[in-house]
Protein backbone atom coordinates (compact mmCIF):
# COMPACT_ATOMS: atom_id res chain seq x y z
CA UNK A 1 21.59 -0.27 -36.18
CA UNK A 2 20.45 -3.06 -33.70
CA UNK A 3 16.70 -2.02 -33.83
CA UNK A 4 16.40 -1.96 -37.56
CA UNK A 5 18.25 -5.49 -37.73
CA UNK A 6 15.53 -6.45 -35.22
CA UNK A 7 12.35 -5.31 -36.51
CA UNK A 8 13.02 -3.71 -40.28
CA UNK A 9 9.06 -3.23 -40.86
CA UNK A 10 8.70 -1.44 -37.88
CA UNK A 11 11.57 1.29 -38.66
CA UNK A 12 10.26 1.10 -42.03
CA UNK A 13 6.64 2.09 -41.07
CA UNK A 14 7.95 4.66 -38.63
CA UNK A 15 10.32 6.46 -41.16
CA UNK A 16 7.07 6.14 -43.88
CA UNK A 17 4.98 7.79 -40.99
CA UNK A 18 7.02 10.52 -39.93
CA UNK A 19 7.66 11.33 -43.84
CA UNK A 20 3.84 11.48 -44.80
CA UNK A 21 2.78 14.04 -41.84
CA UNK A 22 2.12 17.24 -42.38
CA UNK A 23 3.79 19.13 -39.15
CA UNK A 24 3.60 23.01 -37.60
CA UNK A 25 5.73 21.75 -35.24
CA UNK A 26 8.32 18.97 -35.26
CA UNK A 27 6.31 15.63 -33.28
CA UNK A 28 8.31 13.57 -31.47
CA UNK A 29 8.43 10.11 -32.46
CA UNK A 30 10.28 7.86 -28.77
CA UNK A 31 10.48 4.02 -29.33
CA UNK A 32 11.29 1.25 -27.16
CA UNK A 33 12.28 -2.76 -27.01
CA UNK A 34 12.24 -4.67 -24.14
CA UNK A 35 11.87 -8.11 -24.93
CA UNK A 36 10.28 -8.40 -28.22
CA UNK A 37 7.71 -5.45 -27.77
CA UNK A 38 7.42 -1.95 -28.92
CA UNK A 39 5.89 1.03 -27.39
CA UNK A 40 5.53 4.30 -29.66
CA UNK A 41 4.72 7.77 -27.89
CA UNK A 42 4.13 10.62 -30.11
CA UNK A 43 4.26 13.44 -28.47
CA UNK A 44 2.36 15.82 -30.33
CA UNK A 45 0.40 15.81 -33.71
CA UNK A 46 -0.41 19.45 -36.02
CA UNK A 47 -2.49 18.83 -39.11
CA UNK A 48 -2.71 21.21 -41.73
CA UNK A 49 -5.85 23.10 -41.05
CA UNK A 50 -7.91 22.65 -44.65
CA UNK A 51 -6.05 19.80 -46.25
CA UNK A 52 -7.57 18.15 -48.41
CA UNK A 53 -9.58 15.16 -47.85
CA UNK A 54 -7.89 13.12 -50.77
CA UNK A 55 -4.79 13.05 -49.65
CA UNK A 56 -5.97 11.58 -46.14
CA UNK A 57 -4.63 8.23 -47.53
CA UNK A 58 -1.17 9.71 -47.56
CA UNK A 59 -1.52 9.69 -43.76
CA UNK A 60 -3.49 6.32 -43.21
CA UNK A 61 -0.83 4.62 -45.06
CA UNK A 62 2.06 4.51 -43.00
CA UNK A 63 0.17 4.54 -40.10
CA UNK A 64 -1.17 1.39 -40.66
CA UNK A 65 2.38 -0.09 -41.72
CA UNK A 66 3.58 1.31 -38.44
CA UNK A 67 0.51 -0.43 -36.08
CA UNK A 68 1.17 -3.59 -38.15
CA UNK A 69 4.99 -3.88 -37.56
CA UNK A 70 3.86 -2.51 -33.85
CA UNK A 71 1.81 -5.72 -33.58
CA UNK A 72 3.65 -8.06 -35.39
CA UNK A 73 6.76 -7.24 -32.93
CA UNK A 74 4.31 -8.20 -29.57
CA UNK A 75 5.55 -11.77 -28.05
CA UNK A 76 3.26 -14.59 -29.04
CA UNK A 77 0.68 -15.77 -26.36
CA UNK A 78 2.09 -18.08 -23.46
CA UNK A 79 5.95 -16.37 -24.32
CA UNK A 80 8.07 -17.46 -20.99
CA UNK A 81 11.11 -15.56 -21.99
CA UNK A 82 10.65 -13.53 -18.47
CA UNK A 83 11.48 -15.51 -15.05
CA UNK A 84 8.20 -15.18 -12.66
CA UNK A 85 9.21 -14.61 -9.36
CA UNK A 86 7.29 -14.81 -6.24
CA UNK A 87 7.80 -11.18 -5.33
CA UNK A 88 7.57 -11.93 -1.45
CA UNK A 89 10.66 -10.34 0.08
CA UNK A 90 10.85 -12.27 3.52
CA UNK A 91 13.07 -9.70 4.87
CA UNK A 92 10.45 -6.69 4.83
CA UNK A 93 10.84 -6.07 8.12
CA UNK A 94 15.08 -6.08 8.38
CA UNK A 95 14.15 -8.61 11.27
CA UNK A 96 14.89 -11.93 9.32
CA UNK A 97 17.09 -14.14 11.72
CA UNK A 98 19.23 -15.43 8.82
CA UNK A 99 20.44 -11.94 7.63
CA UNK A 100 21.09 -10.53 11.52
CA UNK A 101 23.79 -12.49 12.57
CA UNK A 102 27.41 -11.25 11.86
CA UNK A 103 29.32 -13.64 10.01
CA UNK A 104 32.39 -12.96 11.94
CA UNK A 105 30.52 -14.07 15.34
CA UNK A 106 29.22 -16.91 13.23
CA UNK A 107 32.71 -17.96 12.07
CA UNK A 108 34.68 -17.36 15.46
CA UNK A 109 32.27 -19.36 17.11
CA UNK A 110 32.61 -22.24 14.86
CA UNK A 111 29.08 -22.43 13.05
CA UNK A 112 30.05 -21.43 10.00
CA UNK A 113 27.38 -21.90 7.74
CA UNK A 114 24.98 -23.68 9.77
CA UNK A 115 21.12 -22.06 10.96
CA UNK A 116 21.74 -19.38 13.09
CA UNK A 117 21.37 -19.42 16.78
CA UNK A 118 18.92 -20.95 18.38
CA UNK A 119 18.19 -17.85 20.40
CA UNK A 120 17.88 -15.61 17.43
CA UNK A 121 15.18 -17.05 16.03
CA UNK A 122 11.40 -15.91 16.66
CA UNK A 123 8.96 -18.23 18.00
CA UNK A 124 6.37 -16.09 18.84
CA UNK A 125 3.39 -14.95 16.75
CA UNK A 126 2.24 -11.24 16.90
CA UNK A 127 -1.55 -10.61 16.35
CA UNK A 128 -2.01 -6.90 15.65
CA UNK A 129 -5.61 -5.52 16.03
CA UNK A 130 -5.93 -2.09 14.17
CA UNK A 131 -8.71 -0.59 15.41
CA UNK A 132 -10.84 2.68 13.68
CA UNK A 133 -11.90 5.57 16.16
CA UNK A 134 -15.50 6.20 16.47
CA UNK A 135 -18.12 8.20 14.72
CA UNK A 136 -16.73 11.98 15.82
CA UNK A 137 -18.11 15.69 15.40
CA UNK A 138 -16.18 16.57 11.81
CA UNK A 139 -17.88 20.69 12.38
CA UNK A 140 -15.20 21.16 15.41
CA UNK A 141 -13.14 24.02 15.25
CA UNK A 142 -9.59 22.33 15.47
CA UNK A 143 -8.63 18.47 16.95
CA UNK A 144 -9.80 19.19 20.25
CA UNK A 145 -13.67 20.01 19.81
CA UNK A 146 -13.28 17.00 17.15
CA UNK A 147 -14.95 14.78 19.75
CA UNK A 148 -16.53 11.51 19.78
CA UNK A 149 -20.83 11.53 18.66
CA UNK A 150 -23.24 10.13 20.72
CA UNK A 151 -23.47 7.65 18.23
CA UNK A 152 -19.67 7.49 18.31
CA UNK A 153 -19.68 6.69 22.15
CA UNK A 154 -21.86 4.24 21.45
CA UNK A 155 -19.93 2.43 18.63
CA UNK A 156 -16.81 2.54 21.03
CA UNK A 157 -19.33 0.45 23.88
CA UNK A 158 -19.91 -1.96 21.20
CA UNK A 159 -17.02 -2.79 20.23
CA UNK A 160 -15.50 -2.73 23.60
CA UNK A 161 -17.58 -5.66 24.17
CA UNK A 162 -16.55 -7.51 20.93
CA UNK A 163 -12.84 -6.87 22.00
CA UNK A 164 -14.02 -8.17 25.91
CA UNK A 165 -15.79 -11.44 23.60
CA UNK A 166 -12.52 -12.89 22.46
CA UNK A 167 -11.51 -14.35 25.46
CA UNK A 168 -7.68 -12.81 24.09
CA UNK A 169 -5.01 -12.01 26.77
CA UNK A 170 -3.86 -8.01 25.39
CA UNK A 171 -0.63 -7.22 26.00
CA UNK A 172 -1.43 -3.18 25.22
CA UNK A 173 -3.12 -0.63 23.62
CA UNK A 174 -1.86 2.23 21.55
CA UNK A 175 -3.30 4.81 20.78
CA UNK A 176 -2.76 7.99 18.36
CA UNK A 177 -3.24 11.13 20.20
CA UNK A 178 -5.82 13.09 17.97
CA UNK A 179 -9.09 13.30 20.34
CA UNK A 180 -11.30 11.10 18.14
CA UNK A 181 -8.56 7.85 18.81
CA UNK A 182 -8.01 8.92 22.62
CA UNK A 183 -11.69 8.59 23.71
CA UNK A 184 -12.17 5.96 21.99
CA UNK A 185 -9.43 4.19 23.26
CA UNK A 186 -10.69 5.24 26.91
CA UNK A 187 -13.90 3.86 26.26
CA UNK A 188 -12.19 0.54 25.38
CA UNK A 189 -10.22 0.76 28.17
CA UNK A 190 -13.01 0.49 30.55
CA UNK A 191 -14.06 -3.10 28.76
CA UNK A 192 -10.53 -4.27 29.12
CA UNK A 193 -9.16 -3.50 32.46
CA UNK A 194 -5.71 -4.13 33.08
CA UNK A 195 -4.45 -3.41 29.66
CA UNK A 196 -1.97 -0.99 29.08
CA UNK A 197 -2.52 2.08 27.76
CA UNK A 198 -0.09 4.33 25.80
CA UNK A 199 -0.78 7.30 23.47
CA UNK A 200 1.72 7.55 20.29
CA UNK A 201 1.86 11.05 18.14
CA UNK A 202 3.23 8.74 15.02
CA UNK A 203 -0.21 7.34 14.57
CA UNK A 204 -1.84 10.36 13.89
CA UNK A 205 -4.28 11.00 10.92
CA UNK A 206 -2.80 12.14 7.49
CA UNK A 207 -2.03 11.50 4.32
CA UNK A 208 0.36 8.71 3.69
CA UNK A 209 1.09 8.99 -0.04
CA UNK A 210 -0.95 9.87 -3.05
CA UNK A 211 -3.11 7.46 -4.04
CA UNK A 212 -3.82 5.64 -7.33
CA UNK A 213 -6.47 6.22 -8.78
CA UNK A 214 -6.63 9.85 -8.07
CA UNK A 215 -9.95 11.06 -6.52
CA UNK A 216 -11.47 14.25 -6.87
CA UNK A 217 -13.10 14.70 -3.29
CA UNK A 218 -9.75 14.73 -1.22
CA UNK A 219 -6.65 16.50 -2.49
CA UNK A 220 -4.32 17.12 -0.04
CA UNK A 221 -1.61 19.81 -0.82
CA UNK A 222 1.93 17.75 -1.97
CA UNK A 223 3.50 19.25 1.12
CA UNK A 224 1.18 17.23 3.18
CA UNK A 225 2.39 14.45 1.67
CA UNK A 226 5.88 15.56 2.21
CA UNK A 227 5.45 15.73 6.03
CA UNK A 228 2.86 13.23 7.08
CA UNK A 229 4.24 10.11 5.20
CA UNK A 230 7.42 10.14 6.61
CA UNK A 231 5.72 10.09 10.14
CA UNK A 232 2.87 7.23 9.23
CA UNK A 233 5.92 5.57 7.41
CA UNK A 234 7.87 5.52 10.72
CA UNK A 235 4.52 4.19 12.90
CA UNK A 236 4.36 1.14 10.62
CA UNK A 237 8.11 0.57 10.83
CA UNK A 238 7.67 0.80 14.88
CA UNK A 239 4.91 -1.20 15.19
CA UNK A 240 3.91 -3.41 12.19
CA UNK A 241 6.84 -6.20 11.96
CA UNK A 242 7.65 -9.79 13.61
CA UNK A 243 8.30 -10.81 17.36
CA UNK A 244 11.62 -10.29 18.52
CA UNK A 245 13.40 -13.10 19.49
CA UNK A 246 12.83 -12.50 23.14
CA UNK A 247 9.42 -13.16 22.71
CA UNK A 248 8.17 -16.28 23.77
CA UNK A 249 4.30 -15.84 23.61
CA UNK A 250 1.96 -14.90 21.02
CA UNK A 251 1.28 -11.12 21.54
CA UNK A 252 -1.94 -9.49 21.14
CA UNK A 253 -2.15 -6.04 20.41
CA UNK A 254 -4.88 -3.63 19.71
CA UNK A 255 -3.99 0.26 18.14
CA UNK A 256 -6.04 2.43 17.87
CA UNK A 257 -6.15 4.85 15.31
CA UNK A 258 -7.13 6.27 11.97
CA UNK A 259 -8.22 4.83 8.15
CA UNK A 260 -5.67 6.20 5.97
CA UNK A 261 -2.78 5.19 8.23
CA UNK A 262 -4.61 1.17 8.90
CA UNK A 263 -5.00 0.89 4.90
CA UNK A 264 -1.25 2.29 4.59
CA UNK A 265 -0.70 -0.53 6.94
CA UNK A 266 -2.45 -3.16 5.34
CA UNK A 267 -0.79 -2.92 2.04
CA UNK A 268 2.58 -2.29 3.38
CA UNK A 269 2.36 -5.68 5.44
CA UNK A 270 0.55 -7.49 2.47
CA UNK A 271 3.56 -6.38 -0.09
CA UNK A 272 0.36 -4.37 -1.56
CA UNK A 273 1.27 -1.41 -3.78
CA UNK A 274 1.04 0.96 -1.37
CA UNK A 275 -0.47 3.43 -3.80
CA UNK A 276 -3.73 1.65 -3.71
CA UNK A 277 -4.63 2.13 -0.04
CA UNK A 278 -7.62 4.57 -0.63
CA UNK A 279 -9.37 1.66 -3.01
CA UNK A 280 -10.43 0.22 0.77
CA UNK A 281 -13.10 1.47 2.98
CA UNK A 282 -13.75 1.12 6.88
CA UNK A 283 -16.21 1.58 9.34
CA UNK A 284 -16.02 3.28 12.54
CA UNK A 285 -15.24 1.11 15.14
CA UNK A 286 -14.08 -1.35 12.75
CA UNK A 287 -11.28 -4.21 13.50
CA UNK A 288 -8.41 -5.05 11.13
CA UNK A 289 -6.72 -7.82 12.07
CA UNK A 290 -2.74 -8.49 11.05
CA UNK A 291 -0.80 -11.53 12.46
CA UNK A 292 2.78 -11.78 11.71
CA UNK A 293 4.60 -15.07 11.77
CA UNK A 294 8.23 -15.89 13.59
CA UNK A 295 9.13 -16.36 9.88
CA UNK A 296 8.11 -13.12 8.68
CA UNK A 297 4.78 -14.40 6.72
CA UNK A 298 2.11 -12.09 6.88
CA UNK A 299 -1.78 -13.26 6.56
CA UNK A 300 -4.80 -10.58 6.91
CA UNK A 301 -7.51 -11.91 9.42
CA UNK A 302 -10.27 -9.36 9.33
CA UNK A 303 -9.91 -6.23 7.59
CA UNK A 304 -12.85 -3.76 8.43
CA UNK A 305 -14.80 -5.98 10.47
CA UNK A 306 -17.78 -4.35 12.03
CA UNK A 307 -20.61 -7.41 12.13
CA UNK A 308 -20.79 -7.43 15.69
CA UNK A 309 -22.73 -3.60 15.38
CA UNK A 310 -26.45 -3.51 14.36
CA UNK A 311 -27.03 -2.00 10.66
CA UNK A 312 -28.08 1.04 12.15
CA UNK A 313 -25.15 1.53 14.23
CA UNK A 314 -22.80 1.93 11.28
CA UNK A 315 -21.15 4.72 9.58
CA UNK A 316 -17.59 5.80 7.63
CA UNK A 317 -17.70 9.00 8.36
């Protein structure tokens, strides 16, 4: 038996365990090995109810054998038996260059395998501005009383004129379609004149997949999950990736939308766990700013920024 001729004190504490409980019901006693260490689950534990205290020892026993063989079997500190990799997958996107070309265009064409094609490869940098909606009225009945606050109006002014400061040349605006993102998307609109304007339904609010830690203030029923992250899934596909190779300019482009879908975004660009996007919080009116690189690279500019509003001015709600 392979894990005996491994680690004999551990099966030996484990069989001296399992023989000195006192059971209702049979426990279940799962081991593992993967690369030196052991992990023991018991799955359930029955004392007999009045036993006496004496024979307590009968218990401690081979529970201590077992914890000793359990720590004797962990790897010794600074163990490299594992290869570290960087964990970056430069293809996230299913845009790289290298991995687009067909080899049998490649090969009839005589490259073989040199770089690919000059005019496959992105030169352009895309700058991706994810902007939160404005303070709105959570008491409406349904999306469309849902409207921005005074306050809210005035948030969506404010940063209008931040967006106006930056001297950047936008190429357009999205926008999802819930009435909270569309007026304040108007209201930037009116700062940046000349800037397209499109509404998308993909970018609408929801919940993009269950987050970890669990909270107890927001818990969504599992077929919201089912249906909205799908949909935010497919808005970051859409719109968070690099240039295409047709680009020649750096791109600036602002969407606005809502915080669980920019903080799906944000760790789905970063290689984040995306598990861990309710861990951030945002402002209203807040800018997140993405740039992707020709080469795929991904580097997080501003996430939440809202220093350009006065301390009054700000909310989350």
């Amino acid at each position: 038996f392979q894990t005996q001729r491994l680690f004999p004190d551990l099966v030996s504490g484990l069989c001296a365990l399992c023989a000195g409980m006192a059971f209702r019901r049979a426990a279940g006693v799962v081991f593992g090995l993967a690369g030196g260490s052991a992990v023991l689950v018991w799955a359930e534990w029955r004392g007999s109810v009045g036993e006496d205290r004496g024979q307590s020892w009968r218990r401690s026993a081979p529970i201590t054998a077992a914890l000793t063989a359990l720590h004797a079997a962990q790897p010794p500190a600074g163990f490299s038996g594992y290869s570290q990799s960087s964990g970056w997958d430069s293809n996230w996107d299913k845009r790289d260059p290298s991995l687009m070309v067909n080899p049998r265009k490649k090969e009839s064409s005589g490259e073989g395998n040199s770089s690919e094609p000059e005019n496959t490869k992105p030169r352009a940098t895309r700058h991706i501005l994810l902007i939160r909606h404005s303070q709105y009225n959570m008491n409406g009945n349904g999306d469309r009383e849902r409207t921005l606050t005074p306050l809210g109006r005035e948030q969506a002014e404010l940063l209008g004129q931040r967006l106006a400061s930056l001297g950047l040349k936008y190429d357009v605006m999205v926008h999802s379609t819930m009435a909270r993102a569309t007026e304040t998307a108007s209201i930037l609109s009116k700062h940046l004149p000349g800037v397209e304007l499109v509404s998308c339904d993909l970018l609408r609010e929801g919940a993009p997949i269950e987050p970890v830690p669990n909270v107890t203030h927001w818990k969504p029923e599992a077929v919201q999950y089912h249906e909205d992250s799908a949909r935010i899934e497919a808005a970051f596909r859409r719109y968070i990736h690099r240039a295409d190779p047709k680009q020649k300019e750096d791109s600036y482009e602002i969407i606005v939308c809502h915080a669980n879908v920019i903080r799906y975004f944000v760790c789905r660009a970063l290689q984040f766990p995306p598990e861990g996007w309710l861990r951030m919080g945002l402002n209203n009116g807040s800018i997140t700013w993405l740039t992707i690189r020709p080469s795929g690279r991904v580097a997080l500019r501003a996430l939440g920024d809202s220093g350009f509003m006065p301390p009054d001015k700000l909310t989350r709600s």
